[in-house]
PDB file of N, CA and C in Angstrom:
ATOM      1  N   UNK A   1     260.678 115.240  -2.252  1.00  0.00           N
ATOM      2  CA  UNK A   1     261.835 114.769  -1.518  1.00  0.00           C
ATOM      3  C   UNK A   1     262.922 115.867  -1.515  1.00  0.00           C
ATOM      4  N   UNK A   2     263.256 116.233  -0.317  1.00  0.00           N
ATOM      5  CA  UNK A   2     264.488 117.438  -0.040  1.00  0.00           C
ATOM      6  C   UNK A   2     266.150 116.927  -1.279  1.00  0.00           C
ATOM      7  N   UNK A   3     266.877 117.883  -1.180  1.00  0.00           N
ATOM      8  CA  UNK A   3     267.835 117.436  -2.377  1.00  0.00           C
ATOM      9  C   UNK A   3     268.986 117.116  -1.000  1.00  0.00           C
ATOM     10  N   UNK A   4     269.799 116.267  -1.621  1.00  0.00           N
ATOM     11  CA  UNK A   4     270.983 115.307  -0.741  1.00  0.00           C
ATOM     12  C   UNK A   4     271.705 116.810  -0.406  1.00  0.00           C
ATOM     13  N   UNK A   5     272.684 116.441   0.295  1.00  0.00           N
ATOM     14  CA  UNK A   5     273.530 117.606   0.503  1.00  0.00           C
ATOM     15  C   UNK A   5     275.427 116.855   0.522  1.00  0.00           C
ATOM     16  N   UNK A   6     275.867 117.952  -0.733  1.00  0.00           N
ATOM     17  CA  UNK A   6     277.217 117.239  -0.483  1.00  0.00           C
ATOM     18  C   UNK A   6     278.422 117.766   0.805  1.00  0.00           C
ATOM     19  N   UNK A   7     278.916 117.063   1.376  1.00  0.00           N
ATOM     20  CA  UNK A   7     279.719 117.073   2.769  1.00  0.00           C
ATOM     21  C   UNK A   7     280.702 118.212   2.182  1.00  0.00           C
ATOM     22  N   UNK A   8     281.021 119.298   2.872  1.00  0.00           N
ATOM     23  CA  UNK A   8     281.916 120.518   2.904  1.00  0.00           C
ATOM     24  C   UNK A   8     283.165 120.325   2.430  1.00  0.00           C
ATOM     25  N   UNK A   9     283.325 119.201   3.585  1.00  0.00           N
ATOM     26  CA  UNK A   9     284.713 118.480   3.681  1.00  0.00           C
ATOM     27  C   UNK A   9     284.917 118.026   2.821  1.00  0.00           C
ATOM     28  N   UNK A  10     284.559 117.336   1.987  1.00  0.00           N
ATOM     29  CA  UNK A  10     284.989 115.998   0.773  1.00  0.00           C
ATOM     30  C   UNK A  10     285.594 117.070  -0.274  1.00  0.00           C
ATOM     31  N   UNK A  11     284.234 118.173  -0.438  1.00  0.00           N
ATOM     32  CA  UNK A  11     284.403 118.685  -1.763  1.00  0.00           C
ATOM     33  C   UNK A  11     285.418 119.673  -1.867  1.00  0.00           C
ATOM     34  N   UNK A  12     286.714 119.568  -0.773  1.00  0.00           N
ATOM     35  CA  UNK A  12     287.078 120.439  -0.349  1.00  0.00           C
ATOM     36  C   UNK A  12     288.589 119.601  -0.626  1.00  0.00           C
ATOM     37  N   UNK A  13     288.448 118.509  -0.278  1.00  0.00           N
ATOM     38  CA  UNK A  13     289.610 117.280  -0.343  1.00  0.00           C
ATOM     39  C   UNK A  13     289.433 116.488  -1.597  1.00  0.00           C
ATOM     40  N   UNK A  14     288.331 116.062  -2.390  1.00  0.00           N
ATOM     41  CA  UNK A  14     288.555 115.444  -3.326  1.00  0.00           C
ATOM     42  C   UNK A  14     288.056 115.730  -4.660  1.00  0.00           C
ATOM     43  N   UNK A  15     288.434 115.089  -5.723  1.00  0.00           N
ATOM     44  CA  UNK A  15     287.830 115.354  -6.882  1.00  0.00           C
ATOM     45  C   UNK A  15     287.743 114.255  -7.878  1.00  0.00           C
ATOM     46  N   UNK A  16     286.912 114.874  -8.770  1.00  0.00           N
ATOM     47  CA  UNK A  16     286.694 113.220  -9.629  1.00  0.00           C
ATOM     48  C   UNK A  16     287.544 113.267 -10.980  1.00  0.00           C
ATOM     49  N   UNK A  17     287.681 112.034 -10.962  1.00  0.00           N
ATOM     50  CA  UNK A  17     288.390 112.062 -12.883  1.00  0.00           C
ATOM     51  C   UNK A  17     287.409 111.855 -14.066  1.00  0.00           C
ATOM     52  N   UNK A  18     287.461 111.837 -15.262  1.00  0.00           N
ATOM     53  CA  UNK A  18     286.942 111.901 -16.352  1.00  0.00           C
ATOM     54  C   UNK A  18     286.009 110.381 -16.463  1.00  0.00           C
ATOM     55  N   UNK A  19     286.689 109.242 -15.277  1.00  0.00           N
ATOM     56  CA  UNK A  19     286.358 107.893 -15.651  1.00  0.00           C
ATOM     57  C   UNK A  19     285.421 107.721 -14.170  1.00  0.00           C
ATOM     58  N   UNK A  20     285.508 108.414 -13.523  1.00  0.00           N
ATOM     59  CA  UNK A  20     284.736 108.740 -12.381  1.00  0.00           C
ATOM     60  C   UNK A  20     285.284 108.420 -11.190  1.00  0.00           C
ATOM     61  N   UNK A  21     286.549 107.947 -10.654  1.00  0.00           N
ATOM     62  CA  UNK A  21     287.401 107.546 -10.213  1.00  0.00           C
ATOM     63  C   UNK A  21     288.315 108.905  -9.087  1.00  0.00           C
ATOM     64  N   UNK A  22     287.981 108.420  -7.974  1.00  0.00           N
ATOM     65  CA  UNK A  22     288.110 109.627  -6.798  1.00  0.00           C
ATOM     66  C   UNK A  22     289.851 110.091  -7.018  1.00  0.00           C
ATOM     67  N   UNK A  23     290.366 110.923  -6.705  1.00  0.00           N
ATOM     68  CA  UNK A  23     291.722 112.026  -7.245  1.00  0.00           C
ATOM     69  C   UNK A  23     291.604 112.381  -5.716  1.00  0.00           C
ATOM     70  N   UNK A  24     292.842 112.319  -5.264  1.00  0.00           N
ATOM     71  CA  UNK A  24     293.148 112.672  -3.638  1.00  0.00           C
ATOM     72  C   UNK A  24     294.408 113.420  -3.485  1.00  0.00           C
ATOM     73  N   UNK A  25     294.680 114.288  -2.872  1.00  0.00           N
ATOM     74  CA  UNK A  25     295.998 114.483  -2.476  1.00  0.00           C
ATOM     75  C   UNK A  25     296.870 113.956  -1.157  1.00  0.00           C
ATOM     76  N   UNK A  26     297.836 113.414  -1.421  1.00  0.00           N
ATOM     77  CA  UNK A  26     298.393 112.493  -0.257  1.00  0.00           C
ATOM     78  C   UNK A  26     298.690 113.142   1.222  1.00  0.00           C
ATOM     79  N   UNK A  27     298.737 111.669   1.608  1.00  0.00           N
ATOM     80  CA  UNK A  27     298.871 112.368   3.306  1.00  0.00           C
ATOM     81  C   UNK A  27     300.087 112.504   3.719  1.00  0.00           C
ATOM     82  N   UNK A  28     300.392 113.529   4.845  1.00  0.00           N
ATOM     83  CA  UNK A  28     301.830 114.180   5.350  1.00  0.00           C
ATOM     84  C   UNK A  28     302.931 114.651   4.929  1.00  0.00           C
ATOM     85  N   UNK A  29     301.987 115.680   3.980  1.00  0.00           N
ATOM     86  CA  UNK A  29     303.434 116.743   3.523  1.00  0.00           C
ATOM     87  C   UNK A  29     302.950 117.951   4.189  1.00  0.00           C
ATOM     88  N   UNK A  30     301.690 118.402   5.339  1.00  0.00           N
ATOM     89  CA  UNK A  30     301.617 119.573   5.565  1.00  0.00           C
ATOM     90  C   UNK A  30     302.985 120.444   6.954  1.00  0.00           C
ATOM     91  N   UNK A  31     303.729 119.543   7.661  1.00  0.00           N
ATOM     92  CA  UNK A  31     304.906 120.112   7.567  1.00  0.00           C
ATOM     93  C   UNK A  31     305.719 119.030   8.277  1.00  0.00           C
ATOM     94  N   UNK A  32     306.823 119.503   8.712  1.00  0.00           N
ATOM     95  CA  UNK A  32     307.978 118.009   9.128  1.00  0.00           C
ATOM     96  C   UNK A  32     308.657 116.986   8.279  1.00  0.00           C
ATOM     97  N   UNK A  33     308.892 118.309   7.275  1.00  0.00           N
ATOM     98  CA  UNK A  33     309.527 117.782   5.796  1.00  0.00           C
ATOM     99  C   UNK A  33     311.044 117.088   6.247  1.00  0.00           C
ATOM    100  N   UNK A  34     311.477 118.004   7.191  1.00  0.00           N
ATOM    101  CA  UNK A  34     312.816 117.250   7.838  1.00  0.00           C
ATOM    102  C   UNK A  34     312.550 115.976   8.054  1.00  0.00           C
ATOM    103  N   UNK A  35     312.534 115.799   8.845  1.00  0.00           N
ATOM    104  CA  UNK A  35     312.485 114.137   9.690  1.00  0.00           C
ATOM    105  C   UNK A  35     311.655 113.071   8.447  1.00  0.00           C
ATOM    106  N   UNK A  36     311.328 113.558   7.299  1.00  0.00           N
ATOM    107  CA  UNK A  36     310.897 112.979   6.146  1.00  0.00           C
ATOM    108  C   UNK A  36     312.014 112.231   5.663  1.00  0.00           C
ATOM    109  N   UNK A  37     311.989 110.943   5.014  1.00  0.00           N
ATOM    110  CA  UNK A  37     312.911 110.254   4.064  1.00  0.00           C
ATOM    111  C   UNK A  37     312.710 111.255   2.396  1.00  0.00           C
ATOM    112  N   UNK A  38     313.821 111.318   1.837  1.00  0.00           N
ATOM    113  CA  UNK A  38     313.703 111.766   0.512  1.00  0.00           C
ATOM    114  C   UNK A  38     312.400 111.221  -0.355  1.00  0.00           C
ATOM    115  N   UNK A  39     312.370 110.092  -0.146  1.00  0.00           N
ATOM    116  CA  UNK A  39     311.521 109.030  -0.898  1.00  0.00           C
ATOM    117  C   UNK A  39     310.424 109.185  -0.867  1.00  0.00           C
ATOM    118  N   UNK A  40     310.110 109.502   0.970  1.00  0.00           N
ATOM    119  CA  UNK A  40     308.439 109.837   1.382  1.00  0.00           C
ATOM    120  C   UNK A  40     308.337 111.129   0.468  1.00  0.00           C
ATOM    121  N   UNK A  41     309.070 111.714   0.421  1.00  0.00           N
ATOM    122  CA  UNK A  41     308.875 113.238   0.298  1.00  0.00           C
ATOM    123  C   UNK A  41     308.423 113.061  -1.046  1.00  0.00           C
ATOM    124  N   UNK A  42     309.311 112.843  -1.924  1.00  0.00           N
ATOM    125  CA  UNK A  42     309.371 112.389  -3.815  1.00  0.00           C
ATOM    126  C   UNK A  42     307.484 111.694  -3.656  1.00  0.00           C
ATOM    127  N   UNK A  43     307.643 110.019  -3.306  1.00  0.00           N
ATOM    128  CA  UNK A  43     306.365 109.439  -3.938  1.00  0.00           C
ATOM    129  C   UNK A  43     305.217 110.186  -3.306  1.00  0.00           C
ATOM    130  N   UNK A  44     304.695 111.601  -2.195  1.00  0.00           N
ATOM    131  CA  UNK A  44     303.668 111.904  -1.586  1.00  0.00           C
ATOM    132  C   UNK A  44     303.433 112.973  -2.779  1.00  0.00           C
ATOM    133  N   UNK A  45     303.981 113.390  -4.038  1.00  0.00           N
ATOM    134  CA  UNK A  45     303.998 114.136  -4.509  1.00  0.00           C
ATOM    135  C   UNK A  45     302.769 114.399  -5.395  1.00  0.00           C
ATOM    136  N   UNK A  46     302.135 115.177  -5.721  1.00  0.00           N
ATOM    137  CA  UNK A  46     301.292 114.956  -6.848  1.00  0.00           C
ATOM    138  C   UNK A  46     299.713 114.558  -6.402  1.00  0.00           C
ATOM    139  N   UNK A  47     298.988 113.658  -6.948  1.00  0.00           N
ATOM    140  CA  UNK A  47     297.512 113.298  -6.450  1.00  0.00           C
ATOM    141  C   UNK A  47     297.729 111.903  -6.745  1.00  0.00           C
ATOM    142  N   UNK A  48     296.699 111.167  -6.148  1.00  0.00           N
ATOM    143  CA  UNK A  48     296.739 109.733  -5.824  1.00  0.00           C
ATOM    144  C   UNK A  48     294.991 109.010  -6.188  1.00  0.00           C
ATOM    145  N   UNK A  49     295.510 108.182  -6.471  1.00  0.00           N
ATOM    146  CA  UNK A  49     293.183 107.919  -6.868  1.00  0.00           C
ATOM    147  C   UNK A  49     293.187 106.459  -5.934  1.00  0.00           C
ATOM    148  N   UNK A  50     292.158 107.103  -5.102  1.00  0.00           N
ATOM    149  CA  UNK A  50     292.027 106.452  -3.952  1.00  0.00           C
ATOM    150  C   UNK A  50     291.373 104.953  -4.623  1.00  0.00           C
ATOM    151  N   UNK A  51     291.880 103.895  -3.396  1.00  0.00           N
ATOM    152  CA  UNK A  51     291.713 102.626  -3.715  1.00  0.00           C
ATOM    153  C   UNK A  51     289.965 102.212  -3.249  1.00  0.00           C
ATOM    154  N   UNK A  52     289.052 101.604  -4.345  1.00  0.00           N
ATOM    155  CA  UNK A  52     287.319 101.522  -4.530  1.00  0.00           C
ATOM    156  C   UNK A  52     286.563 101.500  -2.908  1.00  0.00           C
ATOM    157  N   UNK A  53     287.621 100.800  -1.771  1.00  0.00           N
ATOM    158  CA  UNK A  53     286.525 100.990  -0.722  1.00  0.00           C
ATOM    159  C   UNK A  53     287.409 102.336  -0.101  1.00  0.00           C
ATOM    160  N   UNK A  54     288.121 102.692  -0.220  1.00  0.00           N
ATOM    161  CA  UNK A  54     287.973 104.490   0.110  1.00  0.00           C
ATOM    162  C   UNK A  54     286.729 105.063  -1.220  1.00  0.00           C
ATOM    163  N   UNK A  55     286.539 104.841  -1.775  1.00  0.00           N
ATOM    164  CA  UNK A  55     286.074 105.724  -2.840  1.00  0.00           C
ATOM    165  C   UNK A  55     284.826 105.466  -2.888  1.00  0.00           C
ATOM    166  N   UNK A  56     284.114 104.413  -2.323  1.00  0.00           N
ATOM    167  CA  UNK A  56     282.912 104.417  -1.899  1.00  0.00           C
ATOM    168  C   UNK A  56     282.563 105.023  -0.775  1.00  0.00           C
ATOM    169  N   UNK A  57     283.349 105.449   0.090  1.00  0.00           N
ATOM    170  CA  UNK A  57     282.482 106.484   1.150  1.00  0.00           C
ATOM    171  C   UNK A  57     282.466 107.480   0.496  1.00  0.00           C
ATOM    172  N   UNK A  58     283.744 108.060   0.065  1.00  0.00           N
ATOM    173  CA  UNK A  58     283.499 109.820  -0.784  1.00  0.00           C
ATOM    174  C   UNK A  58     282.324 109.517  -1.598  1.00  0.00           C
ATOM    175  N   UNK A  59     282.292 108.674  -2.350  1.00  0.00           N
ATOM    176  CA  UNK A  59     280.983 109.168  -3.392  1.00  0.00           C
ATOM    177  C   UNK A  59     279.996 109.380  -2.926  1.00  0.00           C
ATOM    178  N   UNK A  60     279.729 108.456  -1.596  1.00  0.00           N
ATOM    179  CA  UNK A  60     278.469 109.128  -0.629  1.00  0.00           C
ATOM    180  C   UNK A  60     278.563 110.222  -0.017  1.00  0.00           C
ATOM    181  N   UNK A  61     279.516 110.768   0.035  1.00  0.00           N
ATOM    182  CA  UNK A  61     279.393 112.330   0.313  1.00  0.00           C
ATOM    183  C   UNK A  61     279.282 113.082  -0.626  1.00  0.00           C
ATOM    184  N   UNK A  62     279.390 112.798  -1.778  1.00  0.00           N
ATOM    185  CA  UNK A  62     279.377 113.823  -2.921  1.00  0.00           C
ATOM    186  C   UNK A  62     278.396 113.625  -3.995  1.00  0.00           C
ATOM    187  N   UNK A  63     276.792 113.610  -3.859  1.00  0.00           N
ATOM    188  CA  UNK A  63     276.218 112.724  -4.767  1.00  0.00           C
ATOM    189  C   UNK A  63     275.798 113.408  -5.924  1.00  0.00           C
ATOM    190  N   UNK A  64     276.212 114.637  -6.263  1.00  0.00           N
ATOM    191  CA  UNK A  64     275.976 115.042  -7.247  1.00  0.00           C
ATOM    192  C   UNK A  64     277.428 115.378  -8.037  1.00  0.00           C
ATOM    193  N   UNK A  65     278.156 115.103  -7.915  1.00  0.00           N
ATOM    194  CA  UNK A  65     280.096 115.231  -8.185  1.00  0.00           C
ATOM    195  C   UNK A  65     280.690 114.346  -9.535  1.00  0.00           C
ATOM    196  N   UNK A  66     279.369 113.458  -9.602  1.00  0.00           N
ATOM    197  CA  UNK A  66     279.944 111.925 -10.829  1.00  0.00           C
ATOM    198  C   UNK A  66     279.733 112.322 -12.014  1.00  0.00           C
TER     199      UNK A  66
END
């Protein structure tokens, strides 16, 4: 049987945690920081662990990543 292949994209956007639990970086800070609320700006900060039915498609893209 041929070996799976993990998606370019995913492994490129996500990563896993220690508990196996998908690590994302948030959406719309790549520019138009102006017209941003302070707030958006503050909570988009940092990485985010995506909620189980996002995190069931990534894991199917990434099947060797767990």
């Amino acid at each position: 049987m041929p070996k799976m292949k993990t998606k370019s994209a995913a492994k490129k956007r996500f990563s896993f945690t220690a508990s196996g639990r998908v690590k994302a970086g948030p959406a719309g800070k790549r520019h138009g920081m102006i017209k941003r609320t302070a707030k958006f700006v503050r909570d988009a900060s940092g990485a985010m662990i995506l909620c189980d039915s996002d995190a069931k498609i990534v894991k199917k893209y990434m099947p060797y990543d767990r």
